[in-house]
PDB file of N, CA and C in Angstrom:
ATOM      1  N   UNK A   1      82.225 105.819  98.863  1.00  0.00           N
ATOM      2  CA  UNK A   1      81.415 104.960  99.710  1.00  0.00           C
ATOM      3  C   UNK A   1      81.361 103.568  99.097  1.00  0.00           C
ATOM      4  N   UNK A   2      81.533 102.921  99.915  1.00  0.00           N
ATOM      5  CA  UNK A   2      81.480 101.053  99.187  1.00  0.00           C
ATOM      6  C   UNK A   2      80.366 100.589  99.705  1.00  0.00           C
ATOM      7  N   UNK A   3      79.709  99.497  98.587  1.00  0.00           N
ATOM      8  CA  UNK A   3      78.482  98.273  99.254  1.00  0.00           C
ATOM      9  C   UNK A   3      78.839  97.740 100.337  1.00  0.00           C
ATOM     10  N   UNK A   4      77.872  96.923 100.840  1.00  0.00           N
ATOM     11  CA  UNK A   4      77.981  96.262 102.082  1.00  0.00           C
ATOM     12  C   UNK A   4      78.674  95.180 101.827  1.00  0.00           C
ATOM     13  N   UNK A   5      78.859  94.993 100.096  1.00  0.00           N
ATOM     14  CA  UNK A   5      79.174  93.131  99.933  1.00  0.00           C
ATOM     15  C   UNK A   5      80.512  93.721  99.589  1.00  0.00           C
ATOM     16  N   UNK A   6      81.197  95.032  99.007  1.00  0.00           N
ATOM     17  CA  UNK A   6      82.625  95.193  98.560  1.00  0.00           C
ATOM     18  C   UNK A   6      83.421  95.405 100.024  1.00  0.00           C
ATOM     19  N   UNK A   7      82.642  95.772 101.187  1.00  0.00           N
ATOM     20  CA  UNK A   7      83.065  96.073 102.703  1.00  0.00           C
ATOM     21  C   UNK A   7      83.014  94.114 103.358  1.00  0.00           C
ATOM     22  N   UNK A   8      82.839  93.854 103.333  1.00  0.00           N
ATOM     23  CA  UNK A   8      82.474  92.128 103.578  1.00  0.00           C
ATOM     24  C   UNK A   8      83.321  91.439 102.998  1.00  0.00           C
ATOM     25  N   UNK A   9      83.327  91.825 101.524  1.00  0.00           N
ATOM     26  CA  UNK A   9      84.658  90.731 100.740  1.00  0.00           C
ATOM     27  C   UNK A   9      86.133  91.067 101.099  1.00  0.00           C
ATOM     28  N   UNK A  10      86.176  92.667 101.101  1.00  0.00           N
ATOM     29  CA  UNK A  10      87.464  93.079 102.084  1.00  0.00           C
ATOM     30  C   UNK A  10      87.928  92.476 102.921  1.00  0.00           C
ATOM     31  N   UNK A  11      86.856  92.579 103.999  1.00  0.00           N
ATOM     32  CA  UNK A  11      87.523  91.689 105.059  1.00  0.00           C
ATOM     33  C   UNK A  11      87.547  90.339 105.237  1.00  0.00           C
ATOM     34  N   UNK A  12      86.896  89.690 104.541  1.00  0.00           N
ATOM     35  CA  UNK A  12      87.369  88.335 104.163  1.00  0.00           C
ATOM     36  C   UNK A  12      88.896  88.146 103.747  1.00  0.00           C
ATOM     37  N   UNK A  13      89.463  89.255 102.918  1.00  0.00           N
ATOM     38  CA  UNK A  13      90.482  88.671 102.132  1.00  0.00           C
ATOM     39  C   UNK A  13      91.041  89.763 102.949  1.00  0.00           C
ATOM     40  N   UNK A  14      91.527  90.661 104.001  1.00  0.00           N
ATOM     41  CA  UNK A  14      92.118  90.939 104.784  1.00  0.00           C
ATOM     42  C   UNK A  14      92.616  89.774 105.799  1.00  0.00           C
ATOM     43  N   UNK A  15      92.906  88.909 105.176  1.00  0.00           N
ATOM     44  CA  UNK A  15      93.949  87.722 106.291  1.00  0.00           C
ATOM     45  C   UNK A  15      94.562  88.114 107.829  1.00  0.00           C
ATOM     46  N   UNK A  16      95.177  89.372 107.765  1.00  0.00           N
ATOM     47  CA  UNK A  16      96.368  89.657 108.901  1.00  0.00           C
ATOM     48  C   UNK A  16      95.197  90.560 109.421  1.00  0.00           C
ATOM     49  N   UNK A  17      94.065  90.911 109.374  1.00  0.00           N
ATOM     50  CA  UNK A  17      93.120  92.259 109.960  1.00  0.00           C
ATOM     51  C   UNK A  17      93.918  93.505 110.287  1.00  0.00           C
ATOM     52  N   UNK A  18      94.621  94.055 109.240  1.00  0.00           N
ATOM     53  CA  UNK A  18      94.918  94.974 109.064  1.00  0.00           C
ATOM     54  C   UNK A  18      94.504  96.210 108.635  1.00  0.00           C
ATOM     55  N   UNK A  19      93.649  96.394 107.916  1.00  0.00           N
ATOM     56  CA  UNK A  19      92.957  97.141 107.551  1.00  0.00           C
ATOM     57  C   UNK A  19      93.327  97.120 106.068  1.00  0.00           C
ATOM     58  N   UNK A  20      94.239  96.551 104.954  1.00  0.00           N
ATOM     59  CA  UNK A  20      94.663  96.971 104.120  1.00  0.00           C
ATOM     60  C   UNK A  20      94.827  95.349 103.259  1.00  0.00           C
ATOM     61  N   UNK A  21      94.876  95.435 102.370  1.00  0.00           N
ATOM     62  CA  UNK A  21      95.270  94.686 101.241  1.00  0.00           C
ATOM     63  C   UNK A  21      96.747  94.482 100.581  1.00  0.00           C
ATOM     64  N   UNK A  22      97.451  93.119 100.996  1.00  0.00           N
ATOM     65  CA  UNK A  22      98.527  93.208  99.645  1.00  0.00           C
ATOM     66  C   UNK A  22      98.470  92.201  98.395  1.00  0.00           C
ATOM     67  N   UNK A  23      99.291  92.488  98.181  1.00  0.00           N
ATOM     68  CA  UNK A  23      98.646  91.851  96.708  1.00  0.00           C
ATOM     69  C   UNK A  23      98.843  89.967  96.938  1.00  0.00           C
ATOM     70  N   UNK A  24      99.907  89.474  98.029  1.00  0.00           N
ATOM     71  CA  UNK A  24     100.225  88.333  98.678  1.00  0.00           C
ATOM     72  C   UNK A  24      98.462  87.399  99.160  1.00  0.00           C
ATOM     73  N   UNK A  25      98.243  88.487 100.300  1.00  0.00           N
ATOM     74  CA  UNK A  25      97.070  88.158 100.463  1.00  0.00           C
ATOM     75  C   UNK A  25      95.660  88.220  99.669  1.00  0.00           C
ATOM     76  N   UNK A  26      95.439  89.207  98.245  1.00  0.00           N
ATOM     77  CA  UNK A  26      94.053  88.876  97.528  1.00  0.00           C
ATOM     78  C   UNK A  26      94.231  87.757  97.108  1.00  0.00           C
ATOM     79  N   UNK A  27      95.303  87.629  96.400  1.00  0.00           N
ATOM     80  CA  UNK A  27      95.816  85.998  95.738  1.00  0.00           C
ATOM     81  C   UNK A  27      95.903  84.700  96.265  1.00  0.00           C
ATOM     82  N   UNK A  28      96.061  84.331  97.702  1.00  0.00           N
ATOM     83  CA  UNK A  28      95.872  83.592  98.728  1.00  0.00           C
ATOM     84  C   UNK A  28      94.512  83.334  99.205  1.00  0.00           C
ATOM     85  N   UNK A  29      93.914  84.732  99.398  1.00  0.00           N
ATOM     86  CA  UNK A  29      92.556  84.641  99.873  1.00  0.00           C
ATOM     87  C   UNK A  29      91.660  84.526  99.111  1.00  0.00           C
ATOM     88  N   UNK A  30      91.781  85.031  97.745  1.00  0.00           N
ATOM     89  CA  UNK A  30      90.995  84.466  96.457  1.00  0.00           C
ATOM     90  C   UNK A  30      91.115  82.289  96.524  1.00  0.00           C
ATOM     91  N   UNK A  31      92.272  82.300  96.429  1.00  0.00           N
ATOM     92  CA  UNK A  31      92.326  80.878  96.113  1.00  0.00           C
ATOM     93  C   UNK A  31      91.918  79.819  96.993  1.00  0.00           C
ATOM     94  N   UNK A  32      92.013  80.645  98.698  1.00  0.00           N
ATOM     95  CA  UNK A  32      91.262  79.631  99.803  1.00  0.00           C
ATOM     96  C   UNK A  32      90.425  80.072 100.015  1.00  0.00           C
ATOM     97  N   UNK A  33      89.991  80.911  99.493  1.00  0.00           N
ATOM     98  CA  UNK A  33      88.309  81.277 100.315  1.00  0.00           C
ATOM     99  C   UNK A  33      87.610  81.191  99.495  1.00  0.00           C
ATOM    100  N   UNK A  34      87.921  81.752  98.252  1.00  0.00           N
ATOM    101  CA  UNK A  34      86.734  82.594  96.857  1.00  0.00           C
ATOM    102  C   UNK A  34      85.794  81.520  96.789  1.00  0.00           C
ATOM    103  N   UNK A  35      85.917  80.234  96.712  1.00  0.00           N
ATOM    104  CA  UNK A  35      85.122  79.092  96.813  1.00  0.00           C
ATOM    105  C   UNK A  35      84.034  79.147  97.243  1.00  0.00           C
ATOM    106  N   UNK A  36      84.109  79.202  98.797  1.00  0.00           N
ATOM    107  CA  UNK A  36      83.392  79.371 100.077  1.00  0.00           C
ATOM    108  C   UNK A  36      82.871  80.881  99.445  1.00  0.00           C
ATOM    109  N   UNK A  37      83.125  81.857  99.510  1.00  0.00           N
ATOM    110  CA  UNK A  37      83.146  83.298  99.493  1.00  0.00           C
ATOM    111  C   UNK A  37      81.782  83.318  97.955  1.00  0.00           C
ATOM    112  N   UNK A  38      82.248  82.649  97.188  1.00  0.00           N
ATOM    113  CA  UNK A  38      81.068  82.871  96.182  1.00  0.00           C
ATOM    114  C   UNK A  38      79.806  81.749  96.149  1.00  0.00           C
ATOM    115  N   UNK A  39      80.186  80.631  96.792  1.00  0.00           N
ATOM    116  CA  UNK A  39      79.362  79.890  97.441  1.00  0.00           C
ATOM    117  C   UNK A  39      77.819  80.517  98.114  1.00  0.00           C
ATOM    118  N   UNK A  40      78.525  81.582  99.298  1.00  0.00           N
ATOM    119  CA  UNK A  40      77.922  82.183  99.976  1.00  0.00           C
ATOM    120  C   UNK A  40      77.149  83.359  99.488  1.00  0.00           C
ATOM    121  N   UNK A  41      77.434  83.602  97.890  1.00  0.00           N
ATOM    122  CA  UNK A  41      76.900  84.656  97.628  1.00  0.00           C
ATOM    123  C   UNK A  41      77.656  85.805  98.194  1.00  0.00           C
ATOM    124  N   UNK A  42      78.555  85.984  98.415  1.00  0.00           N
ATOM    125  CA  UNK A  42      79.540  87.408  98.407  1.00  0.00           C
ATOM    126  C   UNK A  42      80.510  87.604  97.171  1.00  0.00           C
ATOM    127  N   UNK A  43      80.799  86.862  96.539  1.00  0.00           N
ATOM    128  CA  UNK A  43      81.693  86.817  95.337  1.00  0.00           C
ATOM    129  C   UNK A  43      80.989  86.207  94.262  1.00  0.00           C
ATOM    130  N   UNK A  44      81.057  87.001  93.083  1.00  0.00           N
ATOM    131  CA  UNK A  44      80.197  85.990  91.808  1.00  0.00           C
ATOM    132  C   UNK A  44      81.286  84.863  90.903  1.00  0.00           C
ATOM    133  N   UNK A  45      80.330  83.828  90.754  1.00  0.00           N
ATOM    134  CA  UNK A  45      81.311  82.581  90.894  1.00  0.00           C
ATOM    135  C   UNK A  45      82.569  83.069  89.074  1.00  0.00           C
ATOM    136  N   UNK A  46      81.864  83.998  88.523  1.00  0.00           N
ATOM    137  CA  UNK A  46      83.159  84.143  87.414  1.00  0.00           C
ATOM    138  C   UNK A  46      83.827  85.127  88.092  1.00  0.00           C
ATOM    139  N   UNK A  47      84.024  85.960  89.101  1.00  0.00           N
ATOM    140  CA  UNK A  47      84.424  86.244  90.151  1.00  0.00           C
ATOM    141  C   UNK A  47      86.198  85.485  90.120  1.00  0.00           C
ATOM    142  N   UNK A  48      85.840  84.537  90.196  1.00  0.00           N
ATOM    143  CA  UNK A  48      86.934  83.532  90.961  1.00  0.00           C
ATOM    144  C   UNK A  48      87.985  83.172  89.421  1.00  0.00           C
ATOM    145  N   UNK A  49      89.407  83.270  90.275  1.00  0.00           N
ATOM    146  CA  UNK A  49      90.249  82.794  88.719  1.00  0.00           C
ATOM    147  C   UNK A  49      91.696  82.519  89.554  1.00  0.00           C
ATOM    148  N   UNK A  50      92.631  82.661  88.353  1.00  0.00           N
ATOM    149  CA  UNK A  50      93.781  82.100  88.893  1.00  0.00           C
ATOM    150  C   UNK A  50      94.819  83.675  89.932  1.00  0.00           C
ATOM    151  N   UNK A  51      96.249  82.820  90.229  1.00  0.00           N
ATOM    152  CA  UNK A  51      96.671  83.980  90.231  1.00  0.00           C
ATOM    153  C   UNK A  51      96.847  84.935  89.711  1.00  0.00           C
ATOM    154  N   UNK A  52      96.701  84.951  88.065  1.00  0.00           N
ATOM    155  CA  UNK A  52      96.910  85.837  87.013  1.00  0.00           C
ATOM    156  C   UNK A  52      95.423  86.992  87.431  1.00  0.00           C
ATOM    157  N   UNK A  53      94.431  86.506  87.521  1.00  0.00           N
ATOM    158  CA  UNK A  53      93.182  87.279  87.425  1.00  0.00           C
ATOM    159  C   UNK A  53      93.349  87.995  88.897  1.00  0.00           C
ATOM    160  N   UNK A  54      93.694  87.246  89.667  1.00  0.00           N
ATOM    161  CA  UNK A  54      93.458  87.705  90.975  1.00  0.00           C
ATOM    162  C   UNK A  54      95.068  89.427  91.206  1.00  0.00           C
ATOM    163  N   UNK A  55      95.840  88.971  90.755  1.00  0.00           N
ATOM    164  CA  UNK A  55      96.346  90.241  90.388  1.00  0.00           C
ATOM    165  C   UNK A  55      96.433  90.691  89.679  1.00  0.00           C
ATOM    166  N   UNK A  56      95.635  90.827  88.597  1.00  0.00           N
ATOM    167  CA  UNK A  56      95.574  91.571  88.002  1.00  0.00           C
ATOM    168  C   UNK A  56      94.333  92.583  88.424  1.00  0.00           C
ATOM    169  N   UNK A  57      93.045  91.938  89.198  1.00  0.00           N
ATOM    170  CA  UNK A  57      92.501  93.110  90.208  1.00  0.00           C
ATOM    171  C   UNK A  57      93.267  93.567  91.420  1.00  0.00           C
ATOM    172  N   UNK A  58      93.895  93.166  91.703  1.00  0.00           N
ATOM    173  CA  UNK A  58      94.979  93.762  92.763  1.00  0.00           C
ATOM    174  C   UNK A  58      95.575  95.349  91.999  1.00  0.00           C
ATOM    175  N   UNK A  59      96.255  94.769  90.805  1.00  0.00           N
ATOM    176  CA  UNK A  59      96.685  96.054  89.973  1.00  0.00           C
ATOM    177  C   UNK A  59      95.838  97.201  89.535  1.00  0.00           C
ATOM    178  N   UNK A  60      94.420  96.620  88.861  1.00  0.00           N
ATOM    179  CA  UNK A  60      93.432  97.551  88.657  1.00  0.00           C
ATOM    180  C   UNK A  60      93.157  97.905  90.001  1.00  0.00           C
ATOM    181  N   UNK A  61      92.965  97.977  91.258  1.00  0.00           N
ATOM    182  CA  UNK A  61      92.365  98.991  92.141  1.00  0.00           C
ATOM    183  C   UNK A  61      93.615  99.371  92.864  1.00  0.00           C
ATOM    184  N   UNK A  62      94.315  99.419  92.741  1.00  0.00           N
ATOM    185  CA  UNK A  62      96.276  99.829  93.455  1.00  0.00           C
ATOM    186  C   UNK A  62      96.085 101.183  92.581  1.00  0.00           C
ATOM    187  N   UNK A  63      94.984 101.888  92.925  1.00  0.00           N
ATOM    188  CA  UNK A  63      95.012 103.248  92.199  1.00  0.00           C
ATOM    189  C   UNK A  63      96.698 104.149  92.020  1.00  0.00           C
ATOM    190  N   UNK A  64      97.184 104.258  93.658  1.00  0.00           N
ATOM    191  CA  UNK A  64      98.282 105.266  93.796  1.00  0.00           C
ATOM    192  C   UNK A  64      99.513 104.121  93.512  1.00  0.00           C
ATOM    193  N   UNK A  65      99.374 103.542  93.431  1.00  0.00           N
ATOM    194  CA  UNK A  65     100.827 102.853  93.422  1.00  0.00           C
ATOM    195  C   UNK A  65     101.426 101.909  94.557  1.00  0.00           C
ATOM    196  N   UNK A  66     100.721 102.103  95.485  1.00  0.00           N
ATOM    197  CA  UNK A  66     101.361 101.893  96.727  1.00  0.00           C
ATOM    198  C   UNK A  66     101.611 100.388  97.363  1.00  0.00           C
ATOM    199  N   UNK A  67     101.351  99.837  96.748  1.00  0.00           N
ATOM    200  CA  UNK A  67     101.172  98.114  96.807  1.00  0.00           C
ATOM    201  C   UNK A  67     100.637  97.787  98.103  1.00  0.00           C
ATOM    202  N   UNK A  68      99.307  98.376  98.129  1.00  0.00           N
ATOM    203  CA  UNK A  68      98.385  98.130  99.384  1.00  0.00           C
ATOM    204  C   UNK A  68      97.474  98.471  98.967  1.00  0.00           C
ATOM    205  N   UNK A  69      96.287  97.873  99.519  1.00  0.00           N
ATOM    206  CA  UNK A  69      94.567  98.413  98.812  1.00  0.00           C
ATOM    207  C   UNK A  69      94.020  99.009 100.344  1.00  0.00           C
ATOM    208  N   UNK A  70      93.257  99.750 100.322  1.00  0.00           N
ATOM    209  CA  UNK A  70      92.243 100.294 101.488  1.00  0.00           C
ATOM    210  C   UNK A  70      91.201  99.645 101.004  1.00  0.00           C
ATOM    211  N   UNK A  71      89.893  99.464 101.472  1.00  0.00           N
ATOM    212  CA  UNK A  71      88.819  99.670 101.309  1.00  0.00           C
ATOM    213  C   UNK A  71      88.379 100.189 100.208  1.00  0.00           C
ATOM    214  N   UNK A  72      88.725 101.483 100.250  1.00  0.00           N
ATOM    215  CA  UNK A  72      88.006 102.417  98.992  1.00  0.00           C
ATOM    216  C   UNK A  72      88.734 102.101  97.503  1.00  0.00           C
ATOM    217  N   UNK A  73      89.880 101.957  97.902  1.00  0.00           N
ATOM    218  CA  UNK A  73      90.310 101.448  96.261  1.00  0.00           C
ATOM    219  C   UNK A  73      89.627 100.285  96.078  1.00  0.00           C
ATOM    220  N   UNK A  74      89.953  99.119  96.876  1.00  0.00           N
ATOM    221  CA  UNK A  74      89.561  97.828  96.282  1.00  0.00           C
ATOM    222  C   UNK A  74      88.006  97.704  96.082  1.00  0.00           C
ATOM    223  N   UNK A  75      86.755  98.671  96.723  1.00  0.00           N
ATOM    224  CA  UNK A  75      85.284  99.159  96.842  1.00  0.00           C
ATOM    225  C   UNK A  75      85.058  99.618  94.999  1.00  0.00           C
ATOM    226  N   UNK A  76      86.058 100.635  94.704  1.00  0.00           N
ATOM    227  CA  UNK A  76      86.059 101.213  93.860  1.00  0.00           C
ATOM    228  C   UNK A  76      85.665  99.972  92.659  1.00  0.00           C
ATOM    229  N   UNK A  77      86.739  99.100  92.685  1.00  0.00           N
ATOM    230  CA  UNK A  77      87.049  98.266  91.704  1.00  0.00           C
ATOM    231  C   UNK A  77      85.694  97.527  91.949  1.00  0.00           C
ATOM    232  N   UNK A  78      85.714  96.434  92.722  1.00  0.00           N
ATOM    233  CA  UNK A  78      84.708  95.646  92.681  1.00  0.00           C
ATOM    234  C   UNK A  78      83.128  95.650  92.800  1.00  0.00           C
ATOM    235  N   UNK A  79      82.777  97.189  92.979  1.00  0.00           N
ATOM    236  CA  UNK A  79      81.569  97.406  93.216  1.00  0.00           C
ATOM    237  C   UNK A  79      81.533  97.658  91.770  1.00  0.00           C
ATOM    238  N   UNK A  80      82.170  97.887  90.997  1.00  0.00           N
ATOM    239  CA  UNK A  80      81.931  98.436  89.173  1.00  0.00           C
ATOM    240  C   UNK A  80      82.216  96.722  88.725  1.00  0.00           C
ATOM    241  N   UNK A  81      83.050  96.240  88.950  1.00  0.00           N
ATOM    242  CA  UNK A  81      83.402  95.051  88.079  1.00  0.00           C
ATOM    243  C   UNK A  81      82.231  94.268  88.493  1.00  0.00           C
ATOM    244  N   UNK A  82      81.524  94.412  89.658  1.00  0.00           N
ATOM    245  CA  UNK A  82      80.732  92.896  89.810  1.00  0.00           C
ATOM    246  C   UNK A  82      78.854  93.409  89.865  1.00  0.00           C
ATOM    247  N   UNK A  83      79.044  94.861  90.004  1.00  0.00           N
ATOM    248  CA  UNK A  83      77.991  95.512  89.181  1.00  0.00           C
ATOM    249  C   UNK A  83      77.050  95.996  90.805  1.00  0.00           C
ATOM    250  N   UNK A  84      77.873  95.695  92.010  1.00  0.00           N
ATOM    251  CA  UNK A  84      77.142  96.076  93.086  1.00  0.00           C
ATOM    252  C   UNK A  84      76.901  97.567  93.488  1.00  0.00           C
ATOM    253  N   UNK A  85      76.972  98.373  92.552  1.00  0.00           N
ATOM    254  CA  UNK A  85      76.722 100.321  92.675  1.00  0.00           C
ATOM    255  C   UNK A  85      76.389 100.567  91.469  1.00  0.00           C
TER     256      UNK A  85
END
């Protein structure tokens, strides 16, 4: 089960509304949005970094391998890393 804010930041950085995550788009959507996005209080502002940081949470929640995030992987990750569960 994910927070309301790891379900929210998803779809922020779901670009194409796909339902899914690639690693193209966290890195894109980190860098044009995260701004705005932690601004707003959905992302915490150390939250925000380069491409290096931004995939490298791409990699930490890519549980199976599959070079796509759902929800629940990327929930997984960021509700522990940013302390929202």
């Amino acid at each position: 089960m994910s927070s309301d804010k790891a379900r929210k930041l998803f779809e922020a950085l779901d670009l194409d509304n796909d339902g899914t995550l690639t690693r193209e788009e966290v890195i894109t959507a980190l860098r044009t949005k995260g701004p705005t996005l932690a601004a707003a209080g959905d992302l915490p502002f150390w939250g925000l970094g380069g491409t290096e940081d931004s995939s490298a949470l791409f990699d930490s929640a890519d549980q199976n391998g599959d070079a796509v995030l759902t929800l629940e992987e990327f929930a997984a990750v960021v509700d522990r890393r940013f302390g929202w569960r």
